[in-house]
C-alpha atoms as a PDB file:
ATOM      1  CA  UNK A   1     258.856-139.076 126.498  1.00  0.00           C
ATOM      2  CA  UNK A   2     259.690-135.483 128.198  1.00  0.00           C
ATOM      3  CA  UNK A   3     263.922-136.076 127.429  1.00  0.00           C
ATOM      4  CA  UNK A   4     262.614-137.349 123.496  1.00  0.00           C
ATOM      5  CA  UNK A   5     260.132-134.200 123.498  1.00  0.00           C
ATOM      6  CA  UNK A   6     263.344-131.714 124.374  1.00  0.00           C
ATOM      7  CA  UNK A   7     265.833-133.544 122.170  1.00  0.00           C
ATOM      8  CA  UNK A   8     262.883-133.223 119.381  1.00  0.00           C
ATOM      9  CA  UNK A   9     262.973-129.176 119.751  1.00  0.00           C
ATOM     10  CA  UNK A  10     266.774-129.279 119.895  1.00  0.00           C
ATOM     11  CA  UNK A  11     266.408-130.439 116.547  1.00  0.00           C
ATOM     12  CA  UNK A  12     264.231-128.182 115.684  1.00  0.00           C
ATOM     13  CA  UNK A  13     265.731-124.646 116.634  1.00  0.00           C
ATOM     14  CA  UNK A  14     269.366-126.272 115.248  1.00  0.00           C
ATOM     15  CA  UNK A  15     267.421-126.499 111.614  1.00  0.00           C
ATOM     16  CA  UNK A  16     265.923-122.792 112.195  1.00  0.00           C
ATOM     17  CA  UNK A  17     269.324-121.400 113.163  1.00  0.00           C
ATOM     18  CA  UNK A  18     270.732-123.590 110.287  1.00  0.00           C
ATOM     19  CA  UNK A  19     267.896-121.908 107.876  1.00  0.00           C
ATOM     20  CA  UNK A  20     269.646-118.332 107.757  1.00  0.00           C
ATOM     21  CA  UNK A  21     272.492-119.445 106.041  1.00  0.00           C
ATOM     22  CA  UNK A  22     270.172-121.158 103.467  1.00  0.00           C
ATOM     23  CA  UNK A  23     268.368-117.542 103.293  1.00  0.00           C
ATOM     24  CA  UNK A  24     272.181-115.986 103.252  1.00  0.00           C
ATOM     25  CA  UNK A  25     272.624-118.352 100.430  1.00  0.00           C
ATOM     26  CA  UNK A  26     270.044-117.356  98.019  1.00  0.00           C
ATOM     27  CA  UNK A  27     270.220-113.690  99.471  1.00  0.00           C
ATOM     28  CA  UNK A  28     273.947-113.179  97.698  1.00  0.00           C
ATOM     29  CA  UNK A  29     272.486-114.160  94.992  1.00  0.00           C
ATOM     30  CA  UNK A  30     270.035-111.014  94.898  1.00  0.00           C
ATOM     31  CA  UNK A  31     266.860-112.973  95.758  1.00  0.00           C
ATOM     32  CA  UNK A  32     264.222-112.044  97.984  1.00  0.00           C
ATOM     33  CA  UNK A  33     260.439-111.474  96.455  1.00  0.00           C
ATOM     34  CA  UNK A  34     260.480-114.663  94.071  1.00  0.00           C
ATOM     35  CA  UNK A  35     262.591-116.816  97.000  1.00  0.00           C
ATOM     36  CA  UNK A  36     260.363-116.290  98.907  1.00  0.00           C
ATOM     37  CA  UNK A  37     257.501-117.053  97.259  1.00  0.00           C
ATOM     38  CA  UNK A  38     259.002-120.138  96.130  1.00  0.00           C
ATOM     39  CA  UNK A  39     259.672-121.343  99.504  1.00  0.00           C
ATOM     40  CA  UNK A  40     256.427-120.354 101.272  1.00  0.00           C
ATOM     41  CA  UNK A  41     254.017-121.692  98.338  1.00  0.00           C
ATOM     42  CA  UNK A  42     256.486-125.063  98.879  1.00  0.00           C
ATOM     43  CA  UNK A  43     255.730-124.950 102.164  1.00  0.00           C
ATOM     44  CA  UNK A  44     252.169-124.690 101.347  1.00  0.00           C
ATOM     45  CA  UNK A  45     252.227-127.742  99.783  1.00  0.00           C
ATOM     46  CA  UNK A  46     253.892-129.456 102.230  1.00  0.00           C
ATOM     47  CA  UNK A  47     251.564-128.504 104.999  1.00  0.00           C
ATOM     48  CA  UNK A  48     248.735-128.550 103.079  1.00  0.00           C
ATOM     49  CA  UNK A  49     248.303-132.678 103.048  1.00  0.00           C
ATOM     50  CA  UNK A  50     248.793-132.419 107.142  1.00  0.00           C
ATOM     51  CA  UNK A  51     246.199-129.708 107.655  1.00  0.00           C
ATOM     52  CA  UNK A  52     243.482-131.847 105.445  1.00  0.00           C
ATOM     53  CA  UNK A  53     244.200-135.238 107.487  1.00  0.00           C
ATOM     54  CA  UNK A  54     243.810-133.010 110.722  1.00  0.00           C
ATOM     55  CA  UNK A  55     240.309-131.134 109.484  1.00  0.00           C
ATOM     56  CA  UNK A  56     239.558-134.604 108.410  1.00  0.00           C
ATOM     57  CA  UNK A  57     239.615-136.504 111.827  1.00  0.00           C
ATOM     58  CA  UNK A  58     238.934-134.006 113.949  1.00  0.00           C
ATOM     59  CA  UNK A  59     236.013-131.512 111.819  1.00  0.00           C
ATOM     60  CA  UNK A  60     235.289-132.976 108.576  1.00  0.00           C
ATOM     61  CA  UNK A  61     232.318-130.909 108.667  1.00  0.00           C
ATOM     62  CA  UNK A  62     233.420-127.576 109.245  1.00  0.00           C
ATOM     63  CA  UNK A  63     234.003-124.474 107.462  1.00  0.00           C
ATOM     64  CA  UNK A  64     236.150-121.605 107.145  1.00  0.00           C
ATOM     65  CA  UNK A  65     234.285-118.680 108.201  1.00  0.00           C
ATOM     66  CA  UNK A  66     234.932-115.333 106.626  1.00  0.00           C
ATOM     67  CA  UNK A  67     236.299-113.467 109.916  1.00  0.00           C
ATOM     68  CA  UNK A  68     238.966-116.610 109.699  1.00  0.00           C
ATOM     69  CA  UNK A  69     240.478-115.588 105.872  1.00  0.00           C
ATOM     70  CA  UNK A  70     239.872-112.067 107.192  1.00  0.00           C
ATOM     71  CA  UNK A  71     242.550-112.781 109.517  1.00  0.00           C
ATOM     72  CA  UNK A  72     244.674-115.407 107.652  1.00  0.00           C
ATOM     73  CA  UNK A  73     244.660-112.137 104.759  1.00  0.00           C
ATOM     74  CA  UNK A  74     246.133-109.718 107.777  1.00  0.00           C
ATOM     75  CA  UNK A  75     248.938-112.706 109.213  1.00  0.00           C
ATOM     76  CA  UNK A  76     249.847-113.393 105.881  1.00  0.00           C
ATOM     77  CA  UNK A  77     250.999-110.159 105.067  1.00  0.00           C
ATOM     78  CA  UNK A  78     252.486-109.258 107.979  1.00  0.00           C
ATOM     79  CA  UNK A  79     253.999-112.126 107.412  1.00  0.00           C
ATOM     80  CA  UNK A  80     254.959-111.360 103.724  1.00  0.00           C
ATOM     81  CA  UNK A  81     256.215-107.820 104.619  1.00  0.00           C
ATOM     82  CA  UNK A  82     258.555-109.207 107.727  1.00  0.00           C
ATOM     83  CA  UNK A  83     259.971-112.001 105.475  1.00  0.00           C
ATOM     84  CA  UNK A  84     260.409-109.713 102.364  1.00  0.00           C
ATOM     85  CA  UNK A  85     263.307-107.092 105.046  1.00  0.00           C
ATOM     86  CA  UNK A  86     264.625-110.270 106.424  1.00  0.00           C
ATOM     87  CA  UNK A  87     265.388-111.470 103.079  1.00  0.00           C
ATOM     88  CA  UNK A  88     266.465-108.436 101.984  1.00  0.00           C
ATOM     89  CA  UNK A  89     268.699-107.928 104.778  1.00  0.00           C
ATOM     90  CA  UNK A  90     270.607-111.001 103.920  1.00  0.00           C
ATOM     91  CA  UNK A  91     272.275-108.906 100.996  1.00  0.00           C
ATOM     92  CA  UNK A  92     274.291-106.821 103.387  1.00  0.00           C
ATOM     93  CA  UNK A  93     274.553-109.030 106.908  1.00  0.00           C
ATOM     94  CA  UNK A  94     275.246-112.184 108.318  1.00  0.00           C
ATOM     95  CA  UNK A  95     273.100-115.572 109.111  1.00  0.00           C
ATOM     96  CA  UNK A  96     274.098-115.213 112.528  1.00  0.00           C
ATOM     97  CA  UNK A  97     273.390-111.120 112.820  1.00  0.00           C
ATOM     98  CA  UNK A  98     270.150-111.804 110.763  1.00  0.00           C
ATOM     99  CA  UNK A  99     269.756-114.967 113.533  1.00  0.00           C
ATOM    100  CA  UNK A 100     269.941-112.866 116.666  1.00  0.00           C
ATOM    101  CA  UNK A 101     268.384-109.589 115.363  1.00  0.00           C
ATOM    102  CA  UNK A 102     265.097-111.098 114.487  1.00  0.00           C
ATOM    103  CA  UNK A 103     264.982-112.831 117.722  1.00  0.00           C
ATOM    104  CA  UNK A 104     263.917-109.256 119.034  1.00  0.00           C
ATOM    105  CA  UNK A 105     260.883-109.760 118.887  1.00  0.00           C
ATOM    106  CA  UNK A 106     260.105-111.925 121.891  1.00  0.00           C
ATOM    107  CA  UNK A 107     261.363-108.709 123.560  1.00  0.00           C
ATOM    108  CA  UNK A 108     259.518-106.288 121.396  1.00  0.00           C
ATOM    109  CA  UNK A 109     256.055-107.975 121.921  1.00  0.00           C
ATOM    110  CA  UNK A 110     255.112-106.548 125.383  1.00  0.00           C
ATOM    111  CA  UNK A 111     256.406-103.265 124.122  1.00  0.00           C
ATOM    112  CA  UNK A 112     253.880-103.372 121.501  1.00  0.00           C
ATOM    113  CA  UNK A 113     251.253-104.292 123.731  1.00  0.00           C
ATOM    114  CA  UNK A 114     252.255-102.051 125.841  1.00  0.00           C
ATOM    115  CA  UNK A 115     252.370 -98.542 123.076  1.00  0.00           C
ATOM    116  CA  UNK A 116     248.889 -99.886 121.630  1.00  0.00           C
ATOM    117  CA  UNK A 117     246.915-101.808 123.711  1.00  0.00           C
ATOM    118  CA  UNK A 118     248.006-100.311 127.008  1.00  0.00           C
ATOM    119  CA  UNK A 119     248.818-103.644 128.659  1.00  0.00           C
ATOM    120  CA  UNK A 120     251.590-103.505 131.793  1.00  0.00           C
ATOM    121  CA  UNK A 121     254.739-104.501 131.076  1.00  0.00           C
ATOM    122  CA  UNK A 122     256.783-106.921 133.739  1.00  0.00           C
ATOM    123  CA  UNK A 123     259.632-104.954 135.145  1.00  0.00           C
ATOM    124  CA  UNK A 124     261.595-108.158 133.474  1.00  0.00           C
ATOM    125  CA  UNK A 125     260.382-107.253 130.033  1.00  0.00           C
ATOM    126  CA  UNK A 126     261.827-103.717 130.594  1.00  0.00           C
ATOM    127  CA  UNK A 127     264.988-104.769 131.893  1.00  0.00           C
ATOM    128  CA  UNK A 128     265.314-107.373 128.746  1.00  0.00           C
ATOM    129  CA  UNK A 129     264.675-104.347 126.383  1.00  0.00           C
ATOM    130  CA  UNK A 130     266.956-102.201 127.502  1.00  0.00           C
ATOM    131  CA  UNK A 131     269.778-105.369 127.592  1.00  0.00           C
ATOM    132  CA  UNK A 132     268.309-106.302 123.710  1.00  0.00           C
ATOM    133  CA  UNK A 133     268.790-102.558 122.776  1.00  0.00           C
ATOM    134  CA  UNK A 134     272.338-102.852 123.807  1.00  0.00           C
ATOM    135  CA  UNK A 135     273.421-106.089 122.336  1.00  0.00           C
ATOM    136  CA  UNK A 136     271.665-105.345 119.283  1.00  0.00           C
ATOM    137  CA  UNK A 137     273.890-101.710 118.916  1.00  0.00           C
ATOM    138  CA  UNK A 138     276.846-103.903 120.296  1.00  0.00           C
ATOM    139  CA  UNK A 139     276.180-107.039 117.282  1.00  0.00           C
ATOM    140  CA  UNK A 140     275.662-104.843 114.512  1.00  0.00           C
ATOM    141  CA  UNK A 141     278.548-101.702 114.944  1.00  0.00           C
ATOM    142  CA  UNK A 142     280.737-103.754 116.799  1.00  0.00           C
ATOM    143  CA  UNK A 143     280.486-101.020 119.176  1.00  0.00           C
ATOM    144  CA  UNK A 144     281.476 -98.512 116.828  1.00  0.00           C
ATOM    145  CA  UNK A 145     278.888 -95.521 115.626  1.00  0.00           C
ATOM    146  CA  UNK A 146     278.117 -97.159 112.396  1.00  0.00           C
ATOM    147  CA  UNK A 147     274.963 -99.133 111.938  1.00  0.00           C
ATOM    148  CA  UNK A 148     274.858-101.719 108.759  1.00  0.00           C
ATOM    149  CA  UNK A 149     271.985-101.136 106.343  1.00  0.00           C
ATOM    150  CA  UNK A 150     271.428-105.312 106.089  1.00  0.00           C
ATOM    151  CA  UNK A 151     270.967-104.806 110.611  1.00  0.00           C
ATOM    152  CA  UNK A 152     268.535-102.210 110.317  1.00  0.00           C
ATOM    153  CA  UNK A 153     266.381-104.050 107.853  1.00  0.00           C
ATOM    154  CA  UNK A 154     266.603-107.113 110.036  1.00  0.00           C
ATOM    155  CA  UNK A 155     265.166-105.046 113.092  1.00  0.00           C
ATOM    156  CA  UNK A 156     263.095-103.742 110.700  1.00  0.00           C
ATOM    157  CA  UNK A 157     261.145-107.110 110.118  1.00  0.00           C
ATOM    158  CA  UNK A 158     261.637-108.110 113.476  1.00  0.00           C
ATOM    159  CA  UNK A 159     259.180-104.977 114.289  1.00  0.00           C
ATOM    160  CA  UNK A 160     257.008-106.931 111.846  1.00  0.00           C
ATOM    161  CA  UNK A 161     257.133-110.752 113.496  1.00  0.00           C
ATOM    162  CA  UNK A 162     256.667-108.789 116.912  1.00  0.00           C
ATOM    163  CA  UNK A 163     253.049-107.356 115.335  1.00  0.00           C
ATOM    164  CA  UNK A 164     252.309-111.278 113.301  1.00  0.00           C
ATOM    165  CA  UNK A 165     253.067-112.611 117.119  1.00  0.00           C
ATOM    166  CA  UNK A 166     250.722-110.186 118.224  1.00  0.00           C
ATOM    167  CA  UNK A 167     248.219-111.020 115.682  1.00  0.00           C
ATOM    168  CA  UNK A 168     248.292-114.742 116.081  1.00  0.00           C
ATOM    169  CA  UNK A 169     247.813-114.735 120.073  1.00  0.00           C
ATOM    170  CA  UNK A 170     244.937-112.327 120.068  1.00  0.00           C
ATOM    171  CA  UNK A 171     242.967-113.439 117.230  1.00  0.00           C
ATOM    172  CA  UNK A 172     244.395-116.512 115.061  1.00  0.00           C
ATOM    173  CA  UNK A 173     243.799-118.555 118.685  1.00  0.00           C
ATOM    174  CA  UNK A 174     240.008-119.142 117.887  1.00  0.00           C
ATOM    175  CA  UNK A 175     240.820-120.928 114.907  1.00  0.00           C
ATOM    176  CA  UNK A 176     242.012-124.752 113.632  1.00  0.00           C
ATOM    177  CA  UNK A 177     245.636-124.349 113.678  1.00  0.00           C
ATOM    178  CA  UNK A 178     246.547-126.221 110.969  1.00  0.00           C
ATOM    179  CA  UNK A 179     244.325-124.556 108.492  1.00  0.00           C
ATOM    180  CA  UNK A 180     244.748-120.940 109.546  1.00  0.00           C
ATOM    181  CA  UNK A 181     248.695-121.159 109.035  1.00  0.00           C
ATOM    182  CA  UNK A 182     247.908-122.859 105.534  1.00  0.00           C
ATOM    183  CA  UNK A 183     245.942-119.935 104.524  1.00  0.00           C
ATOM    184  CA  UNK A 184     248.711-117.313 106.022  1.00  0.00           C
ATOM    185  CA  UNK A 185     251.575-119.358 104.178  1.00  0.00           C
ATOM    186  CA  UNK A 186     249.609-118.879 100.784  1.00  0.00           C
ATOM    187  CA  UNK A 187     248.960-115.587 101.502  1.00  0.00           C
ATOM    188  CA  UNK A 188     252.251-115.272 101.867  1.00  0.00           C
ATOM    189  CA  UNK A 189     253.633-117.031  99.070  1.00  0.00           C
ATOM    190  CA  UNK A 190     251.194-115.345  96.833  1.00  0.00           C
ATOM    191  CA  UNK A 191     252.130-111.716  97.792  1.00  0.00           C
ATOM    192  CA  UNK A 192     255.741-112.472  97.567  1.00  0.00           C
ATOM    193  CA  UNK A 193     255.923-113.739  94.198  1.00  0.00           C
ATOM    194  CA  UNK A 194     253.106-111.038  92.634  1.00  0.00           C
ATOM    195  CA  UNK A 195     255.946-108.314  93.597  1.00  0.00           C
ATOM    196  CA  UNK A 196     258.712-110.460  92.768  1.00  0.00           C
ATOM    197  CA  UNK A 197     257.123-110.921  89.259  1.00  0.00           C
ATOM    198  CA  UNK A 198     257.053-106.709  89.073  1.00  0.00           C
ATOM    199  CA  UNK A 199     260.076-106.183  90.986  1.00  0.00           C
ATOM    200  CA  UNK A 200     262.942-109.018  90.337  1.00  0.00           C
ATOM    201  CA  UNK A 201     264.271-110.552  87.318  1.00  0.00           C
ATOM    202  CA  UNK A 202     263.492-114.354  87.381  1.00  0.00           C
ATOM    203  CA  UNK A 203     265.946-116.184  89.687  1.00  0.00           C
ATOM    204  CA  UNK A 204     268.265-118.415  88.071  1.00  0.00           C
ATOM    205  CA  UNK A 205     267.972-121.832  89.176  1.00  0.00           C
ATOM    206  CA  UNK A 206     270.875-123.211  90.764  1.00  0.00           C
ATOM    207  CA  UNK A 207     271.410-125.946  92.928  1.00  0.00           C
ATOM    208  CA  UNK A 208     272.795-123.836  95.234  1.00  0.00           C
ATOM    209  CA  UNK A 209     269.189-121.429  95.084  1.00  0.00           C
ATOM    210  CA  UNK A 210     267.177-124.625  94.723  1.00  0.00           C
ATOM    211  CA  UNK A 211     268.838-126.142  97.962  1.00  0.00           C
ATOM    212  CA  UNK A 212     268.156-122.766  99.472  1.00  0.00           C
ATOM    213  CA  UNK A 213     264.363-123.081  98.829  1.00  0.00           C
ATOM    214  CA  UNK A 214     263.994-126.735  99.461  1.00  0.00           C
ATOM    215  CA  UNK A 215     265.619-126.627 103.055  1.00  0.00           C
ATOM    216  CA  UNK A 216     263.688-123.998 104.091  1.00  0.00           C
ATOM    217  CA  UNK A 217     260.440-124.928 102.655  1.00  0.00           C
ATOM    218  CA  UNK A 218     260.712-129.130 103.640  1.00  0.00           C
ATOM    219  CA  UNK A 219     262.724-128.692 106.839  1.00  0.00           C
ATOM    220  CA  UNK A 220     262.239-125.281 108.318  1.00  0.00           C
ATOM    221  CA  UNK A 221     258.561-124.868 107.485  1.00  0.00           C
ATOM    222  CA  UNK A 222     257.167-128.401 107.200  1.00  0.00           C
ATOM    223  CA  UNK A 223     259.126-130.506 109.254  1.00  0.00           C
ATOM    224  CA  UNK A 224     259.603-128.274 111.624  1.00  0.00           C
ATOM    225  CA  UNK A 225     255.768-127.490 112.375  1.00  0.00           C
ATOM    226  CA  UNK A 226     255.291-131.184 112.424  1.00  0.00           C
ATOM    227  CA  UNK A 227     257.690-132.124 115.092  1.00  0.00           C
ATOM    228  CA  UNK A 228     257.234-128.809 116.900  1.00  0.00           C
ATOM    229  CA  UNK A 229     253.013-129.402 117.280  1.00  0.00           C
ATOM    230  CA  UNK A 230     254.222-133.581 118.387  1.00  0.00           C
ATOM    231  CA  UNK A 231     256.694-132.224 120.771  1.00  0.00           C
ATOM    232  CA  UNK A 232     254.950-129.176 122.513  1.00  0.00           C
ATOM    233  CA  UNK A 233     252.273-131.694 123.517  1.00  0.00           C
ATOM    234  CA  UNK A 234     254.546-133.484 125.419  1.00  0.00           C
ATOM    235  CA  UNK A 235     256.954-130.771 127.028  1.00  0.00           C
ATOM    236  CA  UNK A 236     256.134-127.629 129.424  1.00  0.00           C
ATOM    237  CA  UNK A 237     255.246-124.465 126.849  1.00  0.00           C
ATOM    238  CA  UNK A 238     258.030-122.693 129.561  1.00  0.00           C
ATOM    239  CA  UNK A 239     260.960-125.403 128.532  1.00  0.00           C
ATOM    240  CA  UNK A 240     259.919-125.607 125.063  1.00  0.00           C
ATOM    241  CA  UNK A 241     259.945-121.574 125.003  1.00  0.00           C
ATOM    242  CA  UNK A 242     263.901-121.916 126.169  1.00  0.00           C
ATOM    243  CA  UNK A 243     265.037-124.777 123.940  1.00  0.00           C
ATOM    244  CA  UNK A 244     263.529-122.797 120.994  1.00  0.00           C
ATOM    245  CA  UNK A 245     265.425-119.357 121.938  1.00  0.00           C
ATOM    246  CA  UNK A 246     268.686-121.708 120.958  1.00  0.00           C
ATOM    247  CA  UNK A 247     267.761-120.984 117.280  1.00  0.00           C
ATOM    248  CA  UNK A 248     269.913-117.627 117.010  1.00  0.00           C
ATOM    249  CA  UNK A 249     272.716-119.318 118.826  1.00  0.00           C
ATOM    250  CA  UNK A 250     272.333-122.270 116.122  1.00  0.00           C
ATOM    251  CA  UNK A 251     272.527-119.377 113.667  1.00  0.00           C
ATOM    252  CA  UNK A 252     276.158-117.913 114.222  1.00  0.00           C
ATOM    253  CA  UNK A 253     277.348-121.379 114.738  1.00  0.00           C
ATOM    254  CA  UNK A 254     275.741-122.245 111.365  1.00  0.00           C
ATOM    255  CA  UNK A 255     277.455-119.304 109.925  1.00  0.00           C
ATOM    256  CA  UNK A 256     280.492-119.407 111.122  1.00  0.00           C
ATOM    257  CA  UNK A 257     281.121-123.227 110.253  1.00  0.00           C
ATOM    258  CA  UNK A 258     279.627-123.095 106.994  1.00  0.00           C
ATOM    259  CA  UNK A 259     279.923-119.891 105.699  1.00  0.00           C
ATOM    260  CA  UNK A 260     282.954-118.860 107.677  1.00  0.00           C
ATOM    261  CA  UNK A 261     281.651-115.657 109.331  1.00  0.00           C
ATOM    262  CA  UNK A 262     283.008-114.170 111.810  1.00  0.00           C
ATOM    263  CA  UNK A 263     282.363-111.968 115.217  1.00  0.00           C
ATOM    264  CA  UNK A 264     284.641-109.829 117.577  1.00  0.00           C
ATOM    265  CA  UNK A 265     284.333-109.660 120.719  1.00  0.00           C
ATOM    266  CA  UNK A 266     282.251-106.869 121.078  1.00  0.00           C
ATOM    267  CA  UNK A 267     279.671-108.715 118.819  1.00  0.00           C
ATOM    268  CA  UNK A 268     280.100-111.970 120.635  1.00  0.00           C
ATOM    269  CA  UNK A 269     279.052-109.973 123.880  1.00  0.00           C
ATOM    270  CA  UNK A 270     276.376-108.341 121.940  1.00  0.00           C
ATOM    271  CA  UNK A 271     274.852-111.887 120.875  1.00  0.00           C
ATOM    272  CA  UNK A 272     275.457-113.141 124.687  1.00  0.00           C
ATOM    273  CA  UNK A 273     272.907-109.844 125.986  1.00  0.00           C
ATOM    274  CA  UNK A 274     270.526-110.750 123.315  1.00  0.00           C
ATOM    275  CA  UNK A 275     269.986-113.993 124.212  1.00  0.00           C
ATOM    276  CA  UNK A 276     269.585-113.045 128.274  1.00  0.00           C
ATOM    277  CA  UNK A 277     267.519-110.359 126.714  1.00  0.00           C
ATOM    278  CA  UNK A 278     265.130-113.074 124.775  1.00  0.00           C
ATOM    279  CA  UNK A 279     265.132-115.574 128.132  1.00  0.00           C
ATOM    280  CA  UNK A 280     264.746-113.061 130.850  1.00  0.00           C
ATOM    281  CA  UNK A 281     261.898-111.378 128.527  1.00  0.00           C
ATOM    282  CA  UNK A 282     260.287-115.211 128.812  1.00  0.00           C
ATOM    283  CA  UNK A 283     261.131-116.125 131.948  1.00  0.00           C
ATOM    284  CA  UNK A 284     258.599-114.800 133.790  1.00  0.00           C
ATOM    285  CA  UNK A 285     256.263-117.176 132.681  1.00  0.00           C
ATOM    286  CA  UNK A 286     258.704-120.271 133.640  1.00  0.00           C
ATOM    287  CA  UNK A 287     256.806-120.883 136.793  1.00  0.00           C
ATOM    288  CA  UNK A 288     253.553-120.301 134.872  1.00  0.00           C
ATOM    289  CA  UNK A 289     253.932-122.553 132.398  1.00  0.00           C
ATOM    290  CA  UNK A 290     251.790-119.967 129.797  1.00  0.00           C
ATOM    291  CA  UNK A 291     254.511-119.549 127.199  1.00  0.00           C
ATOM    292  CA  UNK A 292     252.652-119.948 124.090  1.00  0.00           C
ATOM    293  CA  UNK A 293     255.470-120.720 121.208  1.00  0.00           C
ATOM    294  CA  UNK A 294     253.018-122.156 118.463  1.00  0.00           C
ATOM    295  CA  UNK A 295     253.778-118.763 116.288  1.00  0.00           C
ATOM    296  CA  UNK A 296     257.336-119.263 116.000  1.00  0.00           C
ATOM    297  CA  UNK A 297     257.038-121.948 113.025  1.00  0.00           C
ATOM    298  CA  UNK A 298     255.564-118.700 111.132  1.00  0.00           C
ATOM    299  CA  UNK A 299     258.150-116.515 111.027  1.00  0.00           C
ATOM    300  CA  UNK A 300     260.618-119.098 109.531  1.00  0.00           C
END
């Protein structure tokens, strides 16, 4: 059951690393607000039917409480605003830059927590930032002076998963699961497409754009949560937290086979001190056992 519960998360971070080219897909095509929405309010609907057969069996009785949408309101746009520069950055960068850049922020979490809530940062954690900062300078100049607009929008929402992480382990915790990330993905969805409707001209279905939104929303949101909550149950939080960290390596590969992108060698060791950066950041939990990973379905 362990080796089937580690295969299962294989899976899953290959179809998260896999998603960015989806997002690079409908991102050439000048997308972000309405593909968004599109995908998350899919998602919605795909989670939804899961969440209800969960409240169902296990409080049929219960209720949302208003301190719960309070906070499902906060994640969601957190969540909305890191997804809208992510999406946006795919207009100017790669899957696999746009893979590895938003992986920051496992390593920008204790710095947050650290600049506003005054907790102590591991000596690890400060080694792994300083490695991230590097690799990330390395990845997007190529270690030339010139930093790509589509990179810095990347880091950009990576700042905002690191304060949705934040968010979900200090607060979203008291609540059902299952419902609270049904109410952020709505939130989500909702916020996305009220700007898109403002902002963007309406997409023009394709079935390259409609792929786009269908593998994110059915695979990368709904499947993904599914197998990740079966799989987590049956697998150390530490392991699962390392198996998962594979997604931004499963993004270049992605992009290189399918969209053809490339890296030099300077970027290639700027992806390899990321992703020490994002294991070394975790790995002081390994003998633990306390990584908590449930967020990372969120950010997706």
């Amino acid at each position: 059951m362990r080796l089937k519960a580690d295969l299962t998360l294989l899976v899953v971070s290959v179809i998260w690393g896999s998603a960015f080219v989806a997002q690079r897909v409908a991102g050439q095509m000048g997308s972000v607000y309405l593909f968004n929405g599109a995908r998350y309010l899919l998602a919605v609907l795909v989670v939804l039917p899961l969440a209800l057969h969960v409240k169902r069996i296990e409080n049929p009785h219960s209720k949302i409480s208003r301190d719960q949408y309070k906070w499902m309101f906060i994640a969601g746009f957190l969540l909305f605003v890191g997804s809208a520069f992510q999406q946006a950055g795919m207009l100017y960068t790669t899957a696999g830059n746009a893979g590895f850049i938003t992986s920051l922020y496992v390593v920008l979490v204790p710095v947050a927590l650290f600049i506003i809530w005054r907790e102590k940062m591991h000596w690890m954690s400060i080694a792994a930032v300083a490695l991230a900062g590097l690799g990330a300078f390395l990845l997007s100049t190529g270690g030339k002076f010139e930093v790509r607009a589509g990179d810095v929008l990347e880091l950009t929402g990576a700042l905002f998963w690191t304060f949705h992480v934040i968010i979900l382990g200090k607060f979203a915790s008291r609540f059902e699961a299952l419902t609270f990330s049904v109410g952020q993905l709505f939130v989500c969805a909702i916020l996305n497409l009220g700007v898109g409707f403002f902002a963007e001209p309406m997409m023009t279905f394709n079935w390259p754009l409609m792929f786009a939104i269908a593998y994110t929303a059915f695979f990368s949101l709904g499947l993904c949560y599914t197998l990740q909550v079966w799989a987590q149950s049956h697998t150390p939080p530490a392991d699962a937290a390392l198996i998962l960290s594979l997604e931004s390596v499963f993004a270049v590969i992605s992009g290189w086979l399918i969209l053809n992108e490339k890296l030099v060698s300077n970027q290639i060791i700027g992806c390899s001190l990321i992703f020490v950066a994002v294991v070394l950041s975790q790995f002081k939990e390994w003998n633990s056992g306390t990584i908590d990973h449930d967020h990372l379905i969120e950010g997706r």
